[in-house]
Structure formats: structure tokens, C-alpha cells
Protein backbone atom coordinates (compact mmCIF):
# COMPACT_ATOMS: atom_id res chain seq x y z
CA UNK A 1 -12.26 6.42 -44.34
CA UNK A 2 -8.57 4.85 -45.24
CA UNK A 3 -6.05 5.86 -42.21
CA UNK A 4 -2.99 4.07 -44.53
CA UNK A 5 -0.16 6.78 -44.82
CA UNK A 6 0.44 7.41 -48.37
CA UNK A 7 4.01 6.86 -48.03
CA UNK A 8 3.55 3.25 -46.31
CA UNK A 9 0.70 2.44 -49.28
CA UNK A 10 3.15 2.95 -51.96
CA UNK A 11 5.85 1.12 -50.70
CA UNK A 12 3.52 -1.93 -49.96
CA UNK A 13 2.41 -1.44 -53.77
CA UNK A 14 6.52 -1.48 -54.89
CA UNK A 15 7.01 -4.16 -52.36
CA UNK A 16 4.48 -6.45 -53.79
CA UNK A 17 5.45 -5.72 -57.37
CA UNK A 18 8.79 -6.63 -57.20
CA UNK A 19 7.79 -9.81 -55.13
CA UNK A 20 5.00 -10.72 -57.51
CA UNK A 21 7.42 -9.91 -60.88
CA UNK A 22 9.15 -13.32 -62.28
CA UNK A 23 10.96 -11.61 -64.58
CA UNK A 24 12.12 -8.14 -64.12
CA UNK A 25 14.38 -5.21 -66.26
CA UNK A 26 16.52 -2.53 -64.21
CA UNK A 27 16.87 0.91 -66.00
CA UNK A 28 18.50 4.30 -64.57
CA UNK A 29 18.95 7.95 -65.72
CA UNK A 30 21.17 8.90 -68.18
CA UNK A 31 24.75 9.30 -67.81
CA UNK A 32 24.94 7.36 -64.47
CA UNK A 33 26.06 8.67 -61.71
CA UNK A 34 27.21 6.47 -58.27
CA UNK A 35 23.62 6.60 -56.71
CA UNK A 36 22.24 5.61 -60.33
CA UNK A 37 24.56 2.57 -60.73
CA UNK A 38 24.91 1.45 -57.16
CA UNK A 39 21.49 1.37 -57.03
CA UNK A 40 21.02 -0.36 -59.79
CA UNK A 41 23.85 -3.56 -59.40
CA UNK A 42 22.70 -3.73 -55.19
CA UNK A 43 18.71 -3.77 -56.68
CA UNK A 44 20.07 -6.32 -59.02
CA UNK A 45 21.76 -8.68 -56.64
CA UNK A 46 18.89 -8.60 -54.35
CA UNK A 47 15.92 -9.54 -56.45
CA UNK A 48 18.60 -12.29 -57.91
CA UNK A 49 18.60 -13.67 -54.47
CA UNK A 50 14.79 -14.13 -54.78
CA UNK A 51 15.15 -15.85 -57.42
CA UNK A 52 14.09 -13.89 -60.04
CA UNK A 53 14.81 -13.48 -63.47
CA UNK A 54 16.72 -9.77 -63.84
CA UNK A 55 18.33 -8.25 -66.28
CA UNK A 56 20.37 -4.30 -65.76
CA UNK A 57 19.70 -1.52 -68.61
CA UNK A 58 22.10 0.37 -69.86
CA UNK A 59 21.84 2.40 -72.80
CA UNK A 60 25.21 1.94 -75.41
CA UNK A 61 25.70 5.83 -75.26
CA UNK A 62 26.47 5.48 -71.40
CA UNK A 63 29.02 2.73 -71.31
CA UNK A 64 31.81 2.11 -70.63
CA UNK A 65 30.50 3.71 -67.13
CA UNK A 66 33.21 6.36 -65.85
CA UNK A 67 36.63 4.69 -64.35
CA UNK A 68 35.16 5.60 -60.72
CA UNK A 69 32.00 2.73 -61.31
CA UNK A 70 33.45 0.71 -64.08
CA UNK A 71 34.51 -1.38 -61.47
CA UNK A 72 30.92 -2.52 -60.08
CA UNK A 73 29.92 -5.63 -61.45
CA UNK A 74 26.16 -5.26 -63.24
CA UNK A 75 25.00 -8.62 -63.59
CA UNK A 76 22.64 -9.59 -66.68
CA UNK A 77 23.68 -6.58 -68.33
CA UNK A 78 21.75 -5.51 -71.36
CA UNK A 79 22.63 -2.37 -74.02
CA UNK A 80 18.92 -2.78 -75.72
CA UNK A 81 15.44 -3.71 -74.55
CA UNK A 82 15.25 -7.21 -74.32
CA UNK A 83 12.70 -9.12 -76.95
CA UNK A 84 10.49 -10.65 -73.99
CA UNK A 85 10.13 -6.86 -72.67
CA UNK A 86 6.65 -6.76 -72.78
CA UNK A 87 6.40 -9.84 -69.95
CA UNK A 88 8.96 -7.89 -67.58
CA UNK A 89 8.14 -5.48 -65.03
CA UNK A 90 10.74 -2.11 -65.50
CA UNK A 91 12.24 -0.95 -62.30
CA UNK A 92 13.16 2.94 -62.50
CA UNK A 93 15.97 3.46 -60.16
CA UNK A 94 17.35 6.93 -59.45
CA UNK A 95 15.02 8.84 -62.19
CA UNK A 96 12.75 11.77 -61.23
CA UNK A 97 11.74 12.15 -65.00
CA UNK A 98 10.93 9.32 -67.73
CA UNK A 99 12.31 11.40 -70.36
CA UNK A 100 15.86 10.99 -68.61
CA UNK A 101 15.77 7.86 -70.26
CA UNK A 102 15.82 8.31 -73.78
CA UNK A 103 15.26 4.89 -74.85
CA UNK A 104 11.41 4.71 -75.20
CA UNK A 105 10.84 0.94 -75.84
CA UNK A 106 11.04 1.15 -71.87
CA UNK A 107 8.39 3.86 -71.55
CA UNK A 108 6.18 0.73 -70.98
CA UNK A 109 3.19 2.47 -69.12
CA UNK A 110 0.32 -0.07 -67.68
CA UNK A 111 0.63 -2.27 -64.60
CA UNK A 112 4.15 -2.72 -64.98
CA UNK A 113 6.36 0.21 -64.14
CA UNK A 114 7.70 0.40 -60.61
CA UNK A 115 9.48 4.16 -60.14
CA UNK A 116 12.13 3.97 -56.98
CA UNK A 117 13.34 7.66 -56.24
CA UNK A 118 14.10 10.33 -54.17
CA UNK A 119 14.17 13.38 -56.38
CA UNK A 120 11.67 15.94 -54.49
CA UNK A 121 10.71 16.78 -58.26
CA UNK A 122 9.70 13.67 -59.02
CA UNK A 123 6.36 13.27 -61.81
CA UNK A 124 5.55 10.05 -60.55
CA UNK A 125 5.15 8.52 -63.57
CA UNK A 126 5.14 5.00 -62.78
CA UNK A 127 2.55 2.63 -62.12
CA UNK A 128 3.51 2.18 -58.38
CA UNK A 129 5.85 5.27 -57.05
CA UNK A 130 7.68 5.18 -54.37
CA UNK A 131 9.73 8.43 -53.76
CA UNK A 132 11.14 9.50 -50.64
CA UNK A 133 12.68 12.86 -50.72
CA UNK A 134 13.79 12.49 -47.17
CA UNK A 135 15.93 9.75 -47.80
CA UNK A 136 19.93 10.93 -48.63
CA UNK A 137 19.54 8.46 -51.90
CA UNK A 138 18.11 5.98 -53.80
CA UNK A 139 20.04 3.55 -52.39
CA UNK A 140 18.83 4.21 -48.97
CA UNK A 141 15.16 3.30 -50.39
CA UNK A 142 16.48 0.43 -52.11
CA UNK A 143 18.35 -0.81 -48.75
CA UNK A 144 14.94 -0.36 -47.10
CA UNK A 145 13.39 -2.54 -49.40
CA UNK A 146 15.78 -5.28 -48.82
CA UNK A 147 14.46 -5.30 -45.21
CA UNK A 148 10.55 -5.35 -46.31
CA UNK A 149 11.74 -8.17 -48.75
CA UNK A 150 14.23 -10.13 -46.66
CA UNK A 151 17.07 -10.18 -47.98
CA UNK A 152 20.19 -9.98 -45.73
CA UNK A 153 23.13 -8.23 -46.16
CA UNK A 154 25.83 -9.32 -48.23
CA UNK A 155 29.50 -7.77 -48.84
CA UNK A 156 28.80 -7.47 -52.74
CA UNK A 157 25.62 -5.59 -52.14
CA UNK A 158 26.41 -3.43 -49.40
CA UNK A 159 29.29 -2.55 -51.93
CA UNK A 160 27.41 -1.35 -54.08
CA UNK A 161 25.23 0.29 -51.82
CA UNK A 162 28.11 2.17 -50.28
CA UNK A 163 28.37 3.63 -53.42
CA UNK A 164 25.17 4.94 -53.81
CA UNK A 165 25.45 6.59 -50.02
CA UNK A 166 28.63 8.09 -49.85
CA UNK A 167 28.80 9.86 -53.72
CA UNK A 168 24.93 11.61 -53.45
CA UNK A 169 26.29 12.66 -49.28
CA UNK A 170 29.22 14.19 -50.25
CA UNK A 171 31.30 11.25 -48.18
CA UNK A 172 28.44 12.14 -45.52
CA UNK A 173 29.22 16.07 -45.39
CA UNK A 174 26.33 17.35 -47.78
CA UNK A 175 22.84 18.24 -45.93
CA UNK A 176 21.24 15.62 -46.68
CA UNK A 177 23.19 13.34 -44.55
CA UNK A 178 21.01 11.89 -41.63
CA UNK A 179 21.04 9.46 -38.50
CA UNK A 180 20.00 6.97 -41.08
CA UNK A 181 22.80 7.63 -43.73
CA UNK A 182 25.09 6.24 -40.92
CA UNK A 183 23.10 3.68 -39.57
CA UNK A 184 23.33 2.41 -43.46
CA UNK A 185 27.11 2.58 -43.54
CA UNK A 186 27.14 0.34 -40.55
CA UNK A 187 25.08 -2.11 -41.97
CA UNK A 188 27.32 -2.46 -44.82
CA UNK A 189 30.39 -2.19 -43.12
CA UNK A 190 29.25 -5.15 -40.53
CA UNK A 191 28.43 -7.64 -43.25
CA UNK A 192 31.61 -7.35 -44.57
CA UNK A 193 32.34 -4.57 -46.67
CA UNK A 194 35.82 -2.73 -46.97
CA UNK A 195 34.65 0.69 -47.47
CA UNK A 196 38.49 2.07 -47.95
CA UNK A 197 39.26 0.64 -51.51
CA UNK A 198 35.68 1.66 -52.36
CA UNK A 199 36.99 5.73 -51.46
CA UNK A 200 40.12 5.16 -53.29
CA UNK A 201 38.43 4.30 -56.62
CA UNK A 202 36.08 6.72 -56.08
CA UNK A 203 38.19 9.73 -54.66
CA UNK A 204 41.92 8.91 -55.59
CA UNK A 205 43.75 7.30 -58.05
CA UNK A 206 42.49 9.43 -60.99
CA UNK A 207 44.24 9.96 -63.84
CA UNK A 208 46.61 13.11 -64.78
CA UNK A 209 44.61 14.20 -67.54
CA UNK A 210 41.82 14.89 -64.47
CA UNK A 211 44.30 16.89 -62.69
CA UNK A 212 44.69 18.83 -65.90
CA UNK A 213 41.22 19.41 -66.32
CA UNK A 214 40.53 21.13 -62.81
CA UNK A 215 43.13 23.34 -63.31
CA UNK A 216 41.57 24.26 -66.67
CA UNK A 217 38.46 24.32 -64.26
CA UNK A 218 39.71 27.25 -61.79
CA UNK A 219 41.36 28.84 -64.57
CA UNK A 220 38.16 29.89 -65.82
CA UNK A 221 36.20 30.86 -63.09
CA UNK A 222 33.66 33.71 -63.08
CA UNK A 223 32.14 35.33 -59.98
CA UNK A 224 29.08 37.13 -60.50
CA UNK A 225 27.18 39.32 -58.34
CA UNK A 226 29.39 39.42 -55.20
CA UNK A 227 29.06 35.81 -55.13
CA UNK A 228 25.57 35.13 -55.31
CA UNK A 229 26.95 33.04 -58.34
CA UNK A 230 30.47 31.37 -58.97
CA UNK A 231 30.62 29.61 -62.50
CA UNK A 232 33.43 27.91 -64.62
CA UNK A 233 33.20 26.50 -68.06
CA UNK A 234 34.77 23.83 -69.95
CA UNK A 235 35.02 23.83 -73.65
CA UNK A 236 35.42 20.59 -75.85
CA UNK A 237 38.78 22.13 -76.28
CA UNK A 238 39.72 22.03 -72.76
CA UNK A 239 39.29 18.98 -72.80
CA UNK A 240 40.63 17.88 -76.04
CA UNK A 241 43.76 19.72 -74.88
CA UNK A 242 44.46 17.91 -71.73
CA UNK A 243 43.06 14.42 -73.32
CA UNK A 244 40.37 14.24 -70.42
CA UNK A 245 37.47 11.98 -70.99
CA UNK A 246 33.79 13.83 -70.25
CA UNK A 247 33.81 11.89 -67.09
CA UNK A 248 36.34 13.54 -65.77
CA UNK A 249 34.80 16.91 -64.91
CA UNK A 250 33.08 14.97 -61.81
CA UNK A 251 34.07 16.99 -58.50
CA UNK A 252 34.79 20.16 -60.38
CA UNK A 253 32.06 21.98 -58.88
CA UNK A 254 32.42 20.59 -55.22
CA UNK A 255 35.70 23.19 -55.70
CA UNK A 256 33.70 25.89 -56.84
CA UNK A 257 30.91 25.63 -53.89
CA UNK A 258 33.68 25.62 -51.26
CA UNK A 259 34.27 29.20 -52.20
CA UNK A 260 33.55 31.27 -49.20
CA UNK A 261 30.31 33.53 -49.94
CA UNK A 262 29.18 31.68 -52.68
CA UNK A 263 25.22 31.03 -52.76
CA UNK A 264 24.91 29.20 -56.31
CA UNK A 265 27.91 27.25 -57.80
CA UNK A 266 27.45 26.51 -62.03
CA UNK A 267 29.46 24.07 -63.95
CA UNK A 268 28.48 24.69 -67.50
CA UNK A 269 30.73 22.11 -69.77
CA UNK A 270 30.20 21.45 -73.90
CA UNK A 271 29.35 17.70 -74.64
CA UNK A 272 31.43 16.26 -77.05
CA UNK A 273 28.82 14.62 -79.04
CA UNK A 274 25.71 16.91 -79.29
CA UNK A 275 26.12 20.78 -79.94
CA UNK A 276 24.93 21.42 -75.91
CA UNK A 277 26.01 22.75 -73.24
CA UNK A 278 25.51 20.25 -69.67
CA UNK A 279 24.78 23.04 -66.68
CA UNK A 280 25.62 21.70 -63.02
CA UNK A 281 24.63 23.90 -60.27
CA UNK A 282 24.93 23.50 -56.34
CA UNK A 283 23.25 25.71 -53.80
CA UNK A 284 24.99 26.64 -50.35
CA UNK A 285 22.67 29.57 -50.02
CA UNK A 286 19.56 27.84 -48.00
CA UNK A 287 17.01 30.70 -49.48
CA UNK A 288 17.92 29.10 -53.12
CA UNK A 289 16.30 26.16 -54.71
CA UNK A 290 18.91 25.15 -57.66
CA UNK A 291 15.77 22.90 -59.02
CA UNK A 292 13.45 25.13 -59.74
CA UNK A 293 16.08 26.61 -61.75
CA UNK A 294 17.32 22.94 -63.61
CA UNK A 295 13.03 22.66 -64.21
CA UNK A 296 12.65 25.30 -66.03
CA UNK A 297 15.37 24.66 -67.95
CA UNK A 298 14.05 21.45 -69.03
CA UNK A 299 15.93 19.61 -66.15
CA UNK A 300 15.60 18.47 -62.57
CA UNK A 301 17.86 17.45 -59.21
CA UNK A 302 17.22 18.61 -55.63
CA UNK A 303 17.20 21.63 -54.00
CA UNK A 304 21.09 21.76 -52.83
CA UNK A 305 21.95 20.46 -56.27
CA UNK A 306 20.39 20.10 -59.60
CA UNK A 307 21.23 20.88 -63.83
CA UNK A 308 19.97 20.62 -66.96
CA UNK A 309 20.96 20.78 -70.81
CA UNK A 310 20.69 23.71 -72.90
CA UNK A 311 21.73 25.00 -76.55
CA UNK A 312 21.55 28.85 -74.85
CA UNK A 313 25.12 30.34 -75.63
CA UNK A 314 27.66 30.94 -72.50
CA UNK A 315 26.84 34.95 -71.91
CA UNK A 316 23.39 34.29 -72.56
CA UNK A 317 23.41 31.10 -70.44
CA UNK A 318 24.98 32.96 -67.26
CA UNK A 319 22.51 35.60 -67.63
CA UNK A 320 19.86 33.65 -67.67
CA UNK A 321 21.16 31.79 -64.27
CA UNK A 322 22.18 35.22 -62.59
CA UNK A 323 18.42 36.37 -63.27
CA UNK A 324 17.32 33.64 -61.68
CA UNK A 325 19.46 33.28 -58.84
CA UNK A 326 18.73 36.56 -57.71
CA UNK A 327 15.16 36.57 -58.19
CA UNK A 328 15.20 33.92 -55.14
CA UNK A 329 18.19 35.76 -53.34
């Protein structure tokens, strides 16, 4: 009988993938966010300093990346599957479900599809999985990995590490931030990393029209059910109105789950291009799992934080989440 632990098999199997793989393609979830794309340029830079042949995914519809990552460099950038696809080995970074990448010529299947995750919900759909729900993002895992493959520590990709680590901690304040999440940031910081400009393009610096938008934000909130919900909305007017970018409703909801009482915080927001609404929704409330909510909805996350897409209307929409918020409560 096999004593291996599970976890250690499949990160020996992910391991020797990536060190087998000449040539290797880098994909993420749509509409990346600063675990997906840190994850994805630090991944990048280390199998580049194995030598390998790599080239970074991203799909036209997601570029340019929002002004808070449009600043980290993605080397060997592509916008379409490459023609020699079928010789590379696809690295999933940050994605607990295939179908969050919509471009299908990389739903490769066989021997070649290494998945890299933490997502809790995670379908495992790769030929070699390695998901760690313990670990505060994928960058952690990917930072790991850099020890099992030795590679050392460089500014540019502790960089882009950093990002990864501070936006899915909340700056090291959500729950999910461990021993480990700080041991991390040292790493980075000792190999030479200036971690202050990295908070002021992600944190400050925004733009007005931003500004604009949050205000537009708290103007419309909702609380439901003596807080057991607390929900704002953002039409495509809103935004047209201020002359915000979609982008810019990122950290909307961190306001909304700072409300004192509040178990579920929703973000519900039109998309400019498709006639859909994008939900958001953060749990404070430790008896709720946002999750299972964002899967049956057709979309995923973690258990403090989660969403989904949906063509449901707005009253429909909020009764739908207040059913199911207090079905848990």
C-alpha cells in the first residue's frame, strides 16, 4: 500500500511537468485579476530562467489589463493560441474552472495540461492538479514551486509575486492571511523588491472618474434583511456618466463588507459588452459560504469571497441571493 500524501504526489507530478516541458503556454481566468496576472508574469520569468521556451495567454477581450497591472511586464505575450500549440504543455494559473477560459483551442486535454490553483472549488480538470486551498493564493503555490525547481529569487519576480499576495489578502487583513503569507513577503522584500510603489499603483493614484464611481457605488446601496445582505448596483449608465472604465469598480465591495453587521456583501454591476449582469459577493458571516452560492449560479470563488454572471433581472437577482443567504444564516 502507497503511504505518498496526495498533496505531495501531485506536486511531484506538476513539478516534473514543468521540468520535463521544452516548450510551454501560460493561460489564466478571465478578466484577470492581481493573483491571475502576477501569477502568471512571476510563473513566466521562472520557467524562462530554466530555459524554456514560454509564451503568456491572454485573450484580446481582456487587454489592455486594468491601470492597477498594466504595469507588469508579461513576457512572450500572446492574444491567440500559438500554431505549434499542440507541442506545448498549457499551464492553468489561478482557474478553478476550464470554462473560465473561453478560448477552447486551449482546452487541450491529454498528457499536457498542468492546473496550478487554490480555489477550494476546484474540478481538477487538468492532467496533473495541483490545488492547495490552504494556500492565501496562487502565487504562494507558484513561489513554492520555485523552491522545488530552484530558482532563486529575483526583484522582477518577487514583484510580481507581491502582487499576487497582497491583492487576494486584502494587503494581509483578509482570513486567509497566514504565517506563510508573511514569510512570502519577506522573501520578496529581501531579494530586492520595493513593495511601496507596488501599493501605490495598486491602492492610490487612481483616476477621478474611480472616485466618481464609488460614490455612485454608496449611493445605491440596499440593505436587506437586517444586514444579513448589503448590495449596490452599477448600471452601464453609471458608468457612462462618470466616464469610468469597467475596471474601475475594483474595491467597491471591500466598502460595502466593512459595514458593521453585514454577513453577505453583493456587487452586482452591468457589463458593457454582453446584456449580463457580473455578481461579486463577500462573506464576513463565518456560517456563510458565498461559493456555494457563485456555483450554483454557474460561477465559483472561495468561501469568504466568490461571484458569478447572470442574465436574472436586479429584483429578481437580489431575491434570489437573499433566499440563499438566509437559507445558510
Amino acid at each position: 500500500m502507497s503511504l505518498t500524501n496526495p498533496a505531495t504526489a501531485a506536486r511531484d507530478l506538476v513539478r516534473s511537468g514543468l521540468q520535463s516541458a521544452d516548450k510551454l503556454l501560460l493561460a489564466t481566468h478571465e478578466r484577470p485579476d492581481g493573483d491571475a496576472v502576477g501569477s502568471l508574469a512571476a510563473m513566466q520569468r521562472v520557467l524562462t530562467a530554466l530555459g524554456k521556451d514560454v509564451l503568456s495567454f491572454v485573450a484580446p477581450d481582456d487587454l489592455p489589463l486594468p491601470k492597477e497591472y498594466a504595469w507588469i511586464e508579461l513576457q512572450g505575450l500572446v492574444t491567440t493560441p500559438p500554431a505549434d500549440i499542440g507541442e506545448r504543455t498549457v499551464v492553468f494559473l489561478d482557474c478553478g474552472n476550464i470554462a473560465r477560459i473561453s478560448t477552447t483551442a486551449l482546452h487541450t486535454g491529454g498528457e499536457k495540461l498542468l492546473n496550478i490553483d487554490h480555489h477550494h472549488d476546484n474540478t481538477h480538470f487538468g492532467s496533473a492538479n495541483l490545488v492547495v486551498p490552504d494556500a492565501s493564493c496562487t502565487a504562494e503555490i507558484v513561489w513554492d514551486l520555485m523552491a522545488d525547481l530552484r530558482v532563486d529569487m529575483t526583484r522582477e519576480i518577487g514583484e510580481a509575486l507581491y502582487v499576487g499576495l497582497v491583492t487576494d489578502t486584502g494587503r494581509f487583513m483578509y482570513e486567509n492571511t497566514t504565517s506563510r503569507s508573511h514569510l512570502m513577503a519577506a522573501d520578496i522584500i529581501e531579494a530586492g523588491a520595493d513593495v511601496h510603489p507596488i501599493y501605490r499603483r495598486l491602492y492610490e493614484g487612481f483616476a477621478m472618474e474611480k472616485l466618481n464611481l464609488l460614490a455612485r457605488g454608496l449611493a445605491n446601496l440596499e440593505r436587506y434583511d437586517d444586514g444579513a445582505l448589503i448590495l449596490s448596483h452599477l448600471s452601464r449608465e453609471d458608468f457612462k456618466a462618470v466616464g469610468a472604465d469597467e475596471s474601475f469598480s475594483e474595491g467597491i465591495i471591500d466598502h460595502l463588507r466593512a459595514v458593521q453587521g453585514t454577513a453577505v456583501a453583493a456587487l452586482v454591476r452591468e457589463l458593457f459588452d454582453e446584456p449580463v449582469r457580473k455578481v461579486s459577493l463577500r462573506a464576513t458571516d463565518d456560517r456563510v459560504d458565498v461559493s456555494l452560492i457563485a456555483r450554483a449560479m454557474g460561477g465559483g470563488g472561495h468561501r469568504r469571497a466568490a461571484g458569478f454572471t447572470t442574465e436574472f433581472e436586479l429584483p429578481a437577482l437580489v431575491e434570489v441571493l437573499r433566499r440563499e443567504v438566509a437559507r445558510q444564516l
